[in-house]
Protein backbone atom coordinates (compact mmCIF):
# COMPACT_ATOMS: atom_id res chain seq x y z
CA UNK A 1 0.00 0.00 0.00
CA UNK A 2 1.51 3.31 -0.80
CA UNK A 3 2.53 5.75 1.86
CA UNK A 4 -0.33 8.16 2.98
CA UNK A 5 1.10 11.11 2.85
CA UNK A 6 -1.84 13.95 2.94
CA UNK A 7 -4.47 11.21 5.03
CA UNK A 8 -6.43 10.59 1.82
CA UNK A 9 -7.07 14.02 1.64
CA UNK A 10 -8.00 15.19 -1.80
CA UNK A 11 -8.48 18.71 -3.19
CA UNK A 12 -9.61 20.78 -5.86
CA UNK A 13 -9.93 24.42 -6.93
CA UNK A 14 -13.31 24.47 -7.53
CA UNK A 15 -15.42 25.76 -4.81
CA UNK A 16 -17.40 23.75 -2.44
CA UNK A 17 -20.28 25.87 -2.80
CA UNK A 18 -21.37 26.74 -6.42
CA UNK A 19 -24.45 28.89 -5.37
CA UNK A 20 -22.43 31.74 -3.21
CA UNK A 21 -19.90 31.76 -6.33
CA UNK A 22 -22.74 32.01 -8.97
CA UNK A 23 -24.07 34.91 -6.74
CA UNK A 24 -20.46 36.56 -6.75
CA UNK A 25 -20.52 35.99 -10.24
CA UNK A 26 -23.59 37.84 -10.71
CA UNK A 27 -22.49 40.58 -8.56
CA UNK A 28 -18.99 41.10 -10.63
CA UNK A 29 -21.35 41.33 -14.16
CA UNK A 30 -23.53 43.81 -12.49
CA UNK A 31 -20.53 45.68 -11.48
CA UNK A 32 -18.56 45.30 -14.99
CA UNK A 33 -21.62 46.91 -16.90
CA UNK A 34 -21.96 49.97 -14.48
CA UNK A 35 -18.81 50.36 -14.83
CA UNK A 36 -18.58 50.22 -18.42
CA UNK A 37 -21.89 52.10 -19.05
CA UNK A 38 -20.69 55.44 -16.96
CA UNK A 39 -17.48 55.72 -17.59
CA UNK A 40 -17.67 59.17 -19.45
CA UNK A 41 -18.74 60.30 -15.97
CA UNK A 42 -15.46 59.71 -14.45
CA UNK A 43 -11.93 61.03 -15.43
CA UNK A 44 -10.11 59.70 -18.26
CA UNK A 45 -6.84 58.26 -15.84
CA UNK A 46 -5.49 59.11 -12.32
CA UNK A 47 -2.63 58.23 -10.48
CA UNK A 48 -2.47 55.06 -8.61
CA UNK A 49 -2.06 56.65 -4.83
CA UNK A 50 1.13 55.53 -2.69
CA UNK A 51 -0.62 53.77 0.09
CA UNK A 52 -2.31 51.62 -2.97
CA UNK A 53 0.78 50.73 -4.58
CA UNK A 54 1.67 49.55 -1.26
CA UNK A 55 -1.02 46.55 -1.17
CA UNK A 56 1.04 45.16 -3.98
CA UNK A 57 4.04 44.86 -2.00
CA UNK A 58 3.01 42.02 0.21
CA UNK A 59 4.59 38.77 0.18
CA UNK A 60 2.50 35.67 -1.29
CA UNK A 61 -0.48 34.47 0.51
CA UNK A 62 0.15 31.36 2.06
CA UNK A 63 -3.37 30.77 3.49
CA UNK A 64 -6.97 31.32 1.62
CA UNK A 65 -8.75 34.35 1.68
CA UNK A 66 -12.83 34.32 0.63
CA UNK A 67 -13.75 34.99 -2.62
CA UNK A 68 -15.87 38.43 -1.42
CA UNK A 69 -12.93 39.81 0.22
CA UNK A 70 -10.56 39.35 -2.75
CA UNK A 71 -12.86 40.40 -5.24
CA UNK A 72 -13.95 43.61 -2.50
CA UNK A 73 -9.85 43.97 -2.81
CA UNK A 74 -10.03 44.56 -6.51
CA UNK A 75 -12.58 46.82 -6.52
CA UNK A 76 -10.68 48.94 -4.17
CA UNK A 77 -7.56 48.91 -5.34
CA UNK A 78 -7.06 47.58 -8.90
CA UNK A 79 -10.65 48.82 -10.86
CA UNK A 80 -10.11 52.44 -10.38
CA UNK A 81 -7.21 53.13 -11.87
CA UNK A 82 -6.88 51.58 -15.26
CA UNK A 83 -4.90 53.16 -17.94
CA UNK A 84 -8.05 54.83 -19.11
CA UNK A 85 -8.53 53.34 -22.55
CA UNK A 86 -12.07 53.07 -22.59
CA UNK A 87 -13.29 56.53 -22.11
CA UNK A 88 -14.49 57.61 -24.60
CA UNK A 89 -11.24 61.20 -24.32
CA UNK A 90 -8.67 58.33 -24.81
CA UNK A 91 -6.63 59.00 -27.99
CA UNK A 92 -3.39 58.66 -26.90
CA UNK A 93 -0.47 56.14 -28.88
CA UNK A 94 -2.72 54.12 -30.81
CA UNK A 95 -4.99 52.31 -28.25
CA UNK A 96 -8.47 50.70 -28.15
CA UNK A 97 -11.37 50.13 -26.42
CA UNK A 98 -12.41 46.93 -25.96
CA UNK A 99 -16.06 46.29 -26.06
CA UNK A 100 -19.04 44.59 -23.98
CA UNK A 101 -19.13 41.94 -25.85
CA UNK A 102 -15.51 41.17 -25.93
CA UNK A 103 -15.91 41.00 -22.22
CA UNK A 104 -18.59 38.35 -22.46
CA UNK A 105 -16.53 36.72 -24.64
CA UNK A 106 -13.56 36.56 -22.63
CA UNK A 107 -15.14 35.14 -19.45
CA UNK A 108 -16.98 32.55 -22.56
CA UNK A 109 -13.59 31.36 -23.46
CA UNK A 110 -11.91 31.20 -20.04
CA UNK A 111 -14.33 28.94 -18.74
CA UNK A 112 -14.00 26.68 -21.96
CA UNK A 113 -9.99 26.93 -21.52
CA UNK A 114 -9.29 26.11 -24.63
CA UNK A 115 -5.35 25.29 -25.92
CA UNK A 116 -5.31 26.37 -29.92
CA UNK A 117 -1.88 25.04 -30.76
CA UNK A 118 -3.56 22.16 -31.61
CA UNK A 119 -6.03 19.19 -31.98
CA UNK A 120 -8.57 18.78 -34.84
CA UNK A 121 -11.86 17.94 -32.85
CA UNK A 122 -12.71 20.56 -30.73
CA UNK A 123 -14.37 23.94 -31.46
CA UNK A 124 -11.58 26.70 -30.37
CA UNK A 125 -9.66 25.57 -33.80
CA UNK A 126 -12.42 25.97 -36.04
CA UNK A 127 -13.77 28.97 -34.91
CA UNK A 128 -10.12 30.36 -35.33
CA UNK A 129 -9.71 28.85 -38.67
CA UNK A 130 -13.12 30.72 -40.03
CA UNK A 131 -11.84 34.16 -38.55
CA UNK A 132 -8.64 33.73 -40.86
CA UNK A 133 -10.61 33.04 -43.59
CA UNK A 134 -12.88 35.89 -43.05
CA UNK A 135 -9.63 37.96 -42.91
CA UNK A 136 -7.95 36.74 -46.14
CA UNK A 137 -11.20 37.37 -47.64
CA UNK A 138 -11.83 41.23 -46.20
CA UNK A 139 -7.97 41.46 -47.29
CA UNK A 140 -8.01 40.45 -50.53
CA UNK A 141 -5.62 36.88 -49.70
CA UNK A 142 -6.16 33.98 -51.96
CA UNK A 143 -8.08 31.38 -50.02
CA UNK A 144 -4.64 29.30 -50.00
CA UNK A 145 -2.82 31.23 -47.92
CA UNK A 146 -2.47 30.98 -44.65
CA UNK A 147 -2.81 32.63 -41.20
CA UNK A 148 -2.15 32.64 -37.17
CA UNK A 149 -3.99 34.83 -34.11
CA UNK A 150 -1.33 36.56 -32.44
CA UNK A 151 -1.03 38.54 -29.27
CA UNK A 152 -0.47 41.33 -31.69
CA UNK A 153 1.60 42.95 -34.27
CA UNK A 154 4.55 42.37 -32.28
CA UNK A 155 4.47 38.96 -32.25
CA UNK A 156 2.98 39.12 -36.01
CA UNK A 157 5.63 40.81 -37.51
CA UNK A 158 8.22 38.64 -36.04
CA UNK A 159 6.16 35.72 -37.59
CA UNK A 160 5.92 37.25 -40.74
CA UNK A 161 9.56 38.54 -40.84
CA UNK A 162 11.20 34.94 -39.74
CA UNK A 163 8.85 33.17 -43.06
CA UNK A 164 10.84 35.59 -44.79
CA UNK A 165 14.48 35.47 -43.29
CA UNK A 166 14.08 31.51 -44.17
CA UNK A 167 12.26 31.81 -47.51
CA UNK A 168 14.85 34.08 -49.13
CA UNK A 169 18.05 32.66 -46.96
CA UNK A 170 19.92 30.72 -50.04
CA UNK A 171 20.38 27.67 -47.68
CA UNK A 172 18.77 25.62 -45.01
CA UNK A 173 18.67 28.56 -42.57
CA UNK A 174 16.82 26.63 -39.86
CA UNK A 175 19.56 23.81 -39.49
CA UNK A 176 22.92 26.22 -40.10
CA UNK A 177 21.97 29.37 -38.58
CA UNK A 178 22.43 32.24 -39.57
CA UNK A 179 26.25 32.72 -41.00
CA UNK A 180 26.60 36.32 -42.00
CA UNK A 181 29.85 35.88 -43.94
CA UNK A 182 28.27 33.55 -45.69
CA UNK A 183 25.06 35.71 -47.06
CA UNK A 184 24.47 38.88 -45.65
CA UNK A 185 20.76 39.57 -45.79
CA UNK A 186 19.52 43.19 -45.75
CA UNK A 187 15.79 44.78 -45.47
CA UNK A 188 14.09 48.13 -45.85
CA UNK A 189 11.56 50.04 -44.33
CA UNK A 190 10.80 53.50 -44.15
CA UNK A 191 12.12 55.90 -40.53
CA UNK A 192 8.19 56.16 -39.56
CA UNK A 193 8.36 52.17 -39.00
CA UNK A 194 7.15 50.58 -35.93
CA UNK A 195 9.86 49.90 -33.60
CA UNK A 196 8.59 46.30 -33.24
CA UNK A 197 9.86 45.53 -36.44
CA UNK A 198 13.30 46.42 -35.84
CA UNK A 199 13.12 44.13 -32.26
CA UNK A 200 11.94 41.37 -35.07
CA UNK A 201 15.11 41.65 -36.88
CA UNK A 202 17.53 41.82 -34.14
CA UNK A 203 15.23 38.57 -32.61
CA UNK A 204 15.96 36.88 -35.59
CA UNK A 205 19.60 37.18 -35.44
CA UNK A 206 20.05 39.38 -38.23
CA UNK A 207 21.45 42.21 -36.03
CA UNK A 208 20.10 46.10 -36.23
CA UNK A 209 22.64 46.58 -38.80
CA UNK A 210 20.78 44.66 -41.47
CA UNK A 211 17.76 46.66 -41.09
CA UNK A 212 17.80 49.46 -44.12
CA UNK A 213 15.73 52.33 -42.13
CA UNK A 214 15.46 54.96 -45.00
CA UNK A 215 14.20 58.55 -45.58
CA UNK A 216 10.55 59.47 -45.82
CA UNK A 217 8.76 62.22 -48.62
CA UNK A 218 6.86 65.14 -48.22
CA UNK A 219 3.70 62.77 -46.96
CA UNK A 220 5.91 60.40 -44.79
CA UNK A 221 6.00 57.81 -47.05
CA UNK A 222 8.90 55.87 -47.60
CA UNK A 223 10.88 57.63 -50.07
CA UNK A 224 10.89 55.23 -53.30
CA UNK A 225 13.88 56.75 -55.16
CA UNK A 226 16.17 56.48 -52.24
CA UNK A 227 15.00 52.87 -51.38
CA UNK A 228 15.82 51.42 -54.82
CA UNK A 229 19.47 53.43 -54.94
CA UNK A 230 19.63 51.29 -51.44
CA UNK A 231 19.21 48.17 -52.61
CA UNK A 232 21.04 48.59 -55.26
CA UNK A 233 24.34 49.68 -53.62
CA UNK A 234 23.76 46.88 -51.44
CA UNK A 235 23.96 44.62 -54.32
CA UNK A 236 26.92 46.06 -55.59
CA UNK A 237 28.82 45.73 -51.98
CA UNK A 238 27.58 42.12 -51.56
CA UNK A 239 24.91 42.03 -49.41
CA UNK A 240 21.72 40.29 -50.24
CA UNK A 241 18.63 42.44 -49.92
CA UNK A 242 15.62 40.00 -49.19
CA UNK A 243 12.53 41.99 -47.43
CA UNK A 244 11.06 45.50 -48.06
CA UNK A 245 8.77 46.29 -45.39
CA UNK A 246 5.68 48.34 -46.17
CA UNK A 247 3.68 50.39 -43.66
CA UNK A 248 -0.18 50.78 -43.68
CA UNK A 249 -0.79 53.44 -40.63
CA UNK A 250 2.53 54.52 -39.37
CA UNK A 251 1.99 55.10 -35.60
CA UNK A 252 3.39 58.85 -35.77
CA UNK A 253 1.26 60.27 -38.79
CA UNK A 254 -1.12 57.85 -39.81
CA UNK A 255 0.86 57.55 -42.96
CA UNK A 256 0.65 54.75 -45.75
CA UNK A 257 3.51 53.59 -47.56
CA UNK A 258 2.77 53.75 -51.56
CA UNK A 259 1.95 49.40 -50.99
CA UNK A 260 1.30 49.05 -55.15
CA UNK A 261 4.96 50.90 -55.84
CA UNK A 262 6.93 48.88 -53.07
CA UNK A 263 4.83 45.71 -54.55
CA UNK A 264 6.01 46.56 -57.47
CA UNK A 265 9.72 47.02 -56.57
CA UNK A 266 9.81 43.94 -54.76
CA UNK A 267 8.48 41.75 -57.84
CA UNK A 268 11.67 43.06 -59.86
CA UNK A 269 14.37 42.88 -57.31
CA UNK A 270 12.62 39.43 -56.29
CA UNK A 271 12.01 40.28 -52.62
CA UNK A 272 9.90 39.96 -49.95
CA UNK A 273 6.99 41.80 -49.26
CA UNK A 274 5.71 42.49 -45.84
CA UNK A 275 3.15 44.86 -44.61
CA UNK A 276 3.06 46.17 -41.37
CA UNK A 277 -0.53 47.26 -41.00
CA UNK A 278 -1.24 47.32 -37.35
CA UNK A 279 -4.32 49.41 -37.61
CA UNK A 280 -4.42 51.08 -40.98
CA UNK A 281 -4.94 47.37 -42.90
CA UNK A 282 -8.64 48.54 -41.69
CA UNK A 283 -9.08 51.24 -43.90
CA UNK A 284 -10.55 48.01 -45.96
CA UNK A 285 -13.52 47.88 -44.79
CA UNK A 286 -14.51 51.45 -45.36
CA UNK A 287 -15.65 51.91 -49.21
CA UNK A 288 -14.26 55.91 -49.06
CA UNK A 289 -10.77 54.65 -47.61
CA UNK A 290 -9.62 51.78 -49.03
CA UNK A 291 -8.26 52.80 -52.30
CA UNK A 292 -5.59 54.36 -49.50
CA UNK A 293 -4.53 50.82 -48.78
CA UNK A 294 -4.82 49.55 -52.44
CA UNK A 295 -1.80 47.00 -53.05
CA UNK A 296 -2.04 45.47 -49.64
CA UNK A 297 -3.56 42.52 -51.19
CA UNK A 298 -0.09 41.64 -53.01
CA UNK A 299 1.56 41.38 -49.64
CA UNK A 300 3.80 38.50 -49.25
CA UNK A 301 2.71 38.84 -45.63
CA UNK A 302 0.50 41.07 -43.64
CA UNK A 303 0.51 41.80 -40.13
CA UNK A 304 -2.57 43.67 -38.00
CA UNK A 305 -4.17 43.99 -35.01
CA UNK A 306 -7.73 43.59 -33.46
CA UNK A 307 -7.77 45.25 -30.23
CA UNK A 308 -6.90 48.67 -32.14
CA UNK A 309 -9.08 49.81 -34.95
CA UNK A 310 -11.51 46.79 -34.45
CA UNK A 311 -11.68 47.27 -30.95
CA UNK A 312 -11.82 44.16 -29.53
CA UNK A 313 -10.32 43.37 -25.79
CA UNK A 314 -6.51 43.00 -25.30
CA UNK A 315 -4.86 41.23 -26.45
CA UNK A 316 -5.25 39.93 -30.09
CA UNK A 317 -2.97 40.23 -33.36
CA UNK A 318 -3.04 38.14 -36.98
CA UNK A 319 -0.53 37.21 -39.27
CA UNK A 320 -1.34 36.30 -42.68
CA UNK A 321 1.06 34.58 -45.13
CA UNK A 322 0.38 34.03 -48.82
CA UNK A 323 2.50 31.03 -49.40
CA UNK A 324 0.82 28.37 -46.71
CA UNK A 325 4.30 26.22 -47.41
CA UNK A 326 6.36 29.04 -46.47
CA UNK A 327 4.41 29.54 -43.16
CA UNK A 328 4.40 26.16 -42.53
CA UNK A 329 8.09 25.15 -43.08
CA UNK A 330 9.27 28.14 -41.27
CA UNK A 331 8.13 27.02 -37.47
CA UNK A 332 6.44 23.41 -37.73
CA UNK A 333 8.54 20.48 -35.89
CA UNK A 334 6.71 17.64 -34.80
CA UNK A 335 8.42 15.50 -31.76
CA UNK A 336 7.02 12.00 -31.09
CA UNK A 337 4.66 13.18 -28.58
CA UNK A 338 2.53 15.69 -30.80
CA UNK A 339 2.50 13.59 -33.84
CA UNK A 340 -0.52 14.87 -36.13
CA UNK A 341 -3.14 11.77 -36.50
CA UNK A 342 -4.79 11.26 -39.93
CA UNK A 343 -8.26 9.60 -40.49
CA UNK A 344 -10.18 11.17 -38.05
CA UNK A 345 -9.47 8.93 -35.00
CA UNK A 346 -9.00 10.28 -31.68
CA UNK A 347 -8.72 14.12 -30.96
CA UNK A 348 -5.29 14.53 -33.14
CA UNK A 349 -7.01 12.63 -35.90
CA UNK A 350 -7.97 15.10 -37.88
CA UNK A 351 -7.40 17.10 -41.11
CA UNK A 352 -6.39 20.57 -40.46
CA UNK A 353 -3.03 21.81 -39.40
CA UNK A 354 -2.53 22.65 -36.29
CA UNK A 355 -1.37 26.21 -35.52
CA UNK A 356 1.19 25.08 -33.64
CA UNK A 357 3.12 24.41 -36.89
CA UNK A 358 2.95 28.61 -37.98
CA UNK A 359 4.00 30.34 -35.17
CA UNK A 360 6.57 29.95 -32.01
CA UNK A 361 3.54 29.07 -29.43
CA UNK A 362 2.08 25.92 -28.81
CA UNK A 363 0.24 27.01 -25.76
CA UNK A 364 -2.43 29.30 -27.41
CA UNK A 365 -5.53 30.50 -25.81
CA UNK A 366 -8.83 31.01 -27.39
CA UNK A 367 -8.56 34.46 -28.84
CA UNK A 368 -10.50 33.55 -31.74
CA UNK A 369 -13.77 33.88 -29.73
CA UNK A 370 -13.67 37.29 -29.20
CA UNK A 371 -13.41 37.79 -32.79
CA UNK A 372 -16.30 35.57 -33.76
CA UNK A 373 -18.77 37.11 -31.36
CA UNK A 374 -18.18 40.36 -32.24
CA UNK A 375 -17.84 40.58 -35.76
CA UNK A 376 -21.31 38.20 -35.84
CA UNK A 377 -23.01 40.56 -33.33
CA UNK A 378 -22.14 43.62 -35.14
CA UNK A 379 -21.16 42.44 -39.10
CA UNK A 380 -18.21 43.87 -40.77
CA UNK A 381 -20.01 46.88 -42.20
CA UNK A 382 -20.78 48.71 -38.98
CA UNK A 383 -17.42 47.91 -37.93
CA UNK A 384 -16.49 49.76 -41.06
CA UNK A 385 -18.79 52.73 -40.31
CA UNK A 386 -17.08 53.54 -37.10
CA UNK A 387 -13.47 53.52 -38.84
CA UNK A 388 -15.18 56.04 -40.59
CA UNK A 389 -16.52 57.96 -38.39
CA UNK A 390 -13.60 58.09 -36.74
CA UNK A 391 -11.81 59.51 -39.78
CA UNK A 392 -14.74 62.15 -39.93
CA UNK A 393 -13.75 63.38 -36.42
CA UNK A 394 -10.51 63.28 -36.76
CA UNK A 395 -11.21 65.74 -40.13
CA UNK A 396 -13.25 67.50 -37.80
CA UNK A 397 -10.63 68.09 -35.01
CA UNK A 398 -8.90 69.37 -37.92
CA UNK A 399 -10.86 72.28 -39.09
CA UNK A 400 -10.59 72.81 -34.92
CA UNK A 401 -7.25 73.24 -35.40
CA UNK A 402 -7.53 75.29 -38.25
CA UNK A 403 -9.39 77.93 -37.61
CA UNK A 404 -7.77 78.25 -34.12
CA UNK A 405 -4.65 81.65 -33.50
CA UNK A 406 -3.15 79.43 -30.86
CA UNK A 407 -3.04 75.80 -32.73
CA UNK A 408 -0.59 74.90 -35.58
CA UNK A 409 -1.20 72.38 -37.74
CA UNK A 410 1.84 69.83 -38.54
CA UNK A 411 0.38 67.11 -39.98
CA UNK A 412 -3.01 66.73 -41.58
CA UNK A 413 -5.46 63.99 -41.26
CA UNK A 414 -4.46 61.80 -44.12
CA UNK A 415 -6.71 59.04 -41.49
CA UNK A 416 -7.45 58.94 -37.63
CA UNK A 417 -4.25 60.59 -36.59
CA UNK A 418 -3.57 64.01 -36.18
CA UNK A 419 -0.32 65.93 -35.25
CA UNK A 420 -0.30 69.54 -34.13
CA UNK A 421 0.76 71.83 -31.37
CA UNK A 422 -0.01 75.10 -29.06
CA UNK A 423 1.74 78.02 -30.07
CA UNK A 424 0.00 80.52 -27.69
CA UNK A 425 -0.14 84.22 -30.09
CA UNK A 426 3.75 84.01 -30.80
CA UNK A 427 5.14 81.14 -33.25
CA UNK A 428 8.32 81.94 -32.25
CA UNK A 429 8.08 81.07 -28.27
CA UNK A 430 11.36 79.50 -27.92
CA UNK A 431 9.94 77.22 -25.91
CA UNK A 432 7.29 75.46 -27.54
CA UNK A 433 8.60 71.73 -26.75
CA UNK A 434 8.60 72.44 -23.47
CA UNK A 435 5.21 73.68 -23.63
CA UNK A 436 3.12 71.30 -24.98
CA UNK A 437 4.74 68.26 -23.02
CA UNK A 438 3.34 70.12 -20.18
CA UNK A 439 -0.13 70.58 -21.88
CA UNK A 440 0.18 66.59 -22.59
CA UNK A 441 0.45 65.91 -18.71
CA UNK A 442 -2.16 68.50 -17.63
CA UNK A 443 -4.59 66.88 -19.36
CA UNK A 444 -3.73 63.54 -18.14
CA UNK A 445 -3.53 64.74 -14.86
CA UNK A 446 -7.00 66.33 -14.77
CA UNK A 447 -8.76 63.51 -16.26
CA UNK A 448 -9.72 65.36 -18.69
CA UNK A 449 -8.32 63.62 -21.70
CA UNK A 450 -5.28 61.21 -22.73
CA UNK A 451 -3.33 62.58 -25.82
CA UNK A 452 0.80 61.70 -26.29
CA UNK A 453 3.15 63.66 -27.79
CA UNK A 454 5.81 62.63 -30.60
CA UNK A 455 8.54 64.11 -32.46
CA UNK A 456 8.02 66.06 -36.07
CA UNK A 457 10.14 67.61 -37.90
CA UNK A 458 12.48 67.88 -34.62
CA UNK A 459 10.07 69.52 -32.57
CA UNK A 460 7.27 68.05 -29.99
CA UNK A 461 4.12 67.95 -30.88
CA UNK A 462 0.31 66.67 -29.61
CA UNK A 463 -0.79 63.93 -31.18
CA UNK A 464 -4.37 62.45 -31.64
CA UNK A 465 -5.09 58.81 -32.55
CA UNK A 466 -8.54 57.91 -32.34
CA UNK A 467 -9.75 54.07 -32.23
CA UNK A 468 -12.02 54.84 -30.23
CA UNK A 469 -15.73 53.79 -30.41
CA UNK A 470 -17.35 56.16 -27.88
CA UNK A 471 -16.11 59.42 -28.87
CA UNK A 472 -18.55 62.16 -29.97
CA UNK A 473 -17.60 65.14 -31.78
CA UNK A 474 -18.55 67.30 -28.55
CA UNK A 475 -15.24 65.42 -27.17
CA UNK A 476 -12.56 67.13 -29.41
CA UNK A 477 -14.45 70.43 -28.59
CA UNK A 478 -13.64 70.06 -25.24
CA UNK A 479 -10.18 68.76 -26.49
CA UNK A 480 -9.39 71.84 -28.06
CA UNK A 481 -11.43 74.47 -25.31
CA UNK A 482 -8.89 72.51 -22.80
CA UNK A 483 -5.82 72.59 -24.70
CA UNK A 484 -6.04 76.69 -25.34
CA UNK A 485 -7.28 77.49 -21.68
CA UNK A 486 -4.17 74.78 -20.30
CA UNK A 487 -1.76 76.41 -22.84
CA UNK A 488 -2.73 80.01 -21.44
CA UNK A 489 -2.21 79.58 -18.12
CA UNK A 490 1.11 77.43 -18.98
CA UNK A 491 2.31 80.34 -21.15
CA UNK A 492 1.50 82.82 -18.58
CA UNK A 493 3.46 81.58 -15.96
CA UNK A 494 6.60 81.50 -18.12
CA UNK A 495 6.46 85.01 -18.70
């Protein structure tokens, strides 16, 4: 008889009464939607006090605690300050705002607890493998291609970037490394790229060095003259260009890359196409913005997000690939104890892939859900109405701007982001930089809204980027009222 070490004790994490927790339960919905439903009535963000930071020093509990008094904890301490994302004055960086259902969904596919790397009979994969077809249809990918749910474009790129690296490497990269005397691979993107691109490249082993960042034109687009001389010199000094990467919505401006010209480049130099389009690859599914994103259909890969300009819940990326072979031969390995079953026997009997074998993860949850719910609740068209409108009041915050004495335009609102600054009644206030980083952190500070601030043309700016659902014109009046009056008193006091 074995030893009885715990006297035949047995435990579990489920609770011994289901009743109080379904009441709890009930309680924390209640609580979500009131919160959700007034939050224009509160500030935008504010500052997680001292003595709160405090309760998240404490060493590990070693004993339980009820389920009332933790959940009492977190509305005390962790509910009221979140970064603010969801009010509908949030337009700072390029954040979004989640949405009820996406909460729903969440809790729907936590309690399911689903692992997507793999299996063929259960539900998570499908519903995953119909949202990547409903992409590669709403972006224009042949129905062979292929495609992965990400945590974001982060993760996406590095996906897409790594096909790539391998694809164009003239030998068996995967098994010999990467040898750069023996093939020195070089890529391109314009200076308005997404940092996360260049961590890709250095992830990949290619080293920062490799990475081609090149001069943008007059509408901070990659500058196409400039790009090809690149290559070519590379050519010449015995590198091996492989990957030009495109932008569609470059987080600073808003800015899209010319995608049919780089499409085009890459077709004669035989390279790689990728498109980072983290939120701007939406501009699809609005009829009187898409012709801005024409040629992102001849991507080689294409990387986006959901939980910006689709607003969905934290955290969720894609990565589509063109050449399903590519994807596939790129990250699938198969040891002894995941082998893929055929014939439909058993739950690894099946006929689809599993995702396991296109990206670095095989412990995936079920972000696909999200995705479904929403897009079914809502269809694809309204989702493309409030890109739109969001475009409309970002051309509205404009003519704000415009017709203000004491707001300079820098950039105009080519899509949902807009770049200006305060300027008081003298352009020439040598300290303008200085000026509006203060406005920035006013506003935060008050509540009253979340912009950021970025640098143009080597001087700081405000910057709006709007994926958000719940703003209302009345909003960027306020926006603009606040920014004057803050700017005033600011610009008074330095006198």
């Amino acid at each position: 008889m074995a030893k009885d070490y715990y006297n035949n004790i047995e435990e579990t994490l489920d609770p011994e009464d289901w009743d109080s927790l379904r009441t709890l339960g009930h309680k924390m919905m209640d609580d979500v939607f009131d919160y959700m439903s007034t939050v224009r009535e509160r500030p935008v963000w504010e500052h997680l006090p001292e003595t709160v930071k405090k309760q998240f020093c404490k060493s590990i509990p070693m004993n339980p605690e009820s389920s009332d008094s933790v959940y009492n904890e977190f509305l005390e301490n962790i509910m009221p300050y979140p970064s603010g994302n969801i009010h509908p004055r949030f337009w700072g960086w390029v954040i979004g705002t989640g949405s009820p259902m996406g909460v729903l969904s969440e809790l729907l596919s936590a309690a399911m607890n689903s692992n997507s790397g793999g299996l063929d009979h259960h539900s998570a994969i499908h519903v995953e493998k119909q949202v990547i077809e409903w992409f590669k249809e709403i972006m224009g990918f042949p129905p062979t291609s292929s495609g992965l749910l990400t945590s974001g474009c982060s993760a996406s790129n590095l996906i897409g970037l790594t096909t790539a690296r391998n694809k164009m490497a003239p030998y068996d990269l995967r098994k010999e490394g990467i040898h750069p005397e023996k093939n020195r691979m070089t890529l391109y993107a314009s200076e308005e790229i997404h940092s996360s691109n260049q961590k890709a490249i250095e992830l990949m082993g290619l080293g920062s060095s490799a990475f081609r960042i090149l001069p943008v034109n007059e509408h901070f687009q990659i500058d196409l003259n400039a790009l090809q001389e690149t290559i070519s010199r590379d050519r010449e000094e015995g590198y091996s260009p492989f990957c030009i990467i495109g932008a569609a919505g470059t987080t600073n401006t808003g800015a899209i890359d010319d995608l049919n010209a780089l499409a085009d480049i890459c077709k004669k130099e035989d390279l790689w196409f990728h498109v980072d389009g983290a939120f701007g690859s939406w501009a699809t599914i609005s009829p009187n913005v898409k012709h801005l994103v024409k040629g992102i259909e001849r991507a080689d890969s294409l990387a986006f997000d959901l939980h910006k300009w689709m607003y969905m819940p934290y955290e969720v990326g894609c990565i589509l690939i063109r050449e399903e072979k590519d994807h596939r031969n790129s990250f699938s390995l198969t040891p002894s104890y995941l082998v893929h079953g055929t014939g439909g026997q058993g739950m690894t009997g099946g006929d689809l892939p599993w995702f396991s074998d296109y990206g670095f993860q095989l412990s995936r949850g079920f972000k696909a859900l999200k995705i479904w719910m929403s897009i079914k609740e809502h269809g694809i068209n309204k989702y493309g109405r409030i890109i739109q409108q969001n475009i409309d009041q970002v051309k509205y915050l404009e003519e704000l701007i415009k017709t203000s004495p004491k707001l300079e335009l820098i950039t105009p609102a080519a899509l949902n982001i807009i770049c200006f600054r305060y300027i008081g009644l003298d352009p020439d206030f040598t300290k303008l930089d200085d000026l509006n980083k203060k406005i920035e952190v006013e506003l935060q500070e008050s509540g009253i809204a979340v912009i950021s601030v970025t640098t143009i043309k080597n001087q700081i700016v405000l910057r709006v980027a709007n994926t958000n659902h719940r703003t209302r014109r009345e909003d960027f009046d306020l926006l603009v009222e606040e920014i004057i009056k803050t700017g005033n008193i600011i610009d008074n006091k330095s006198e």
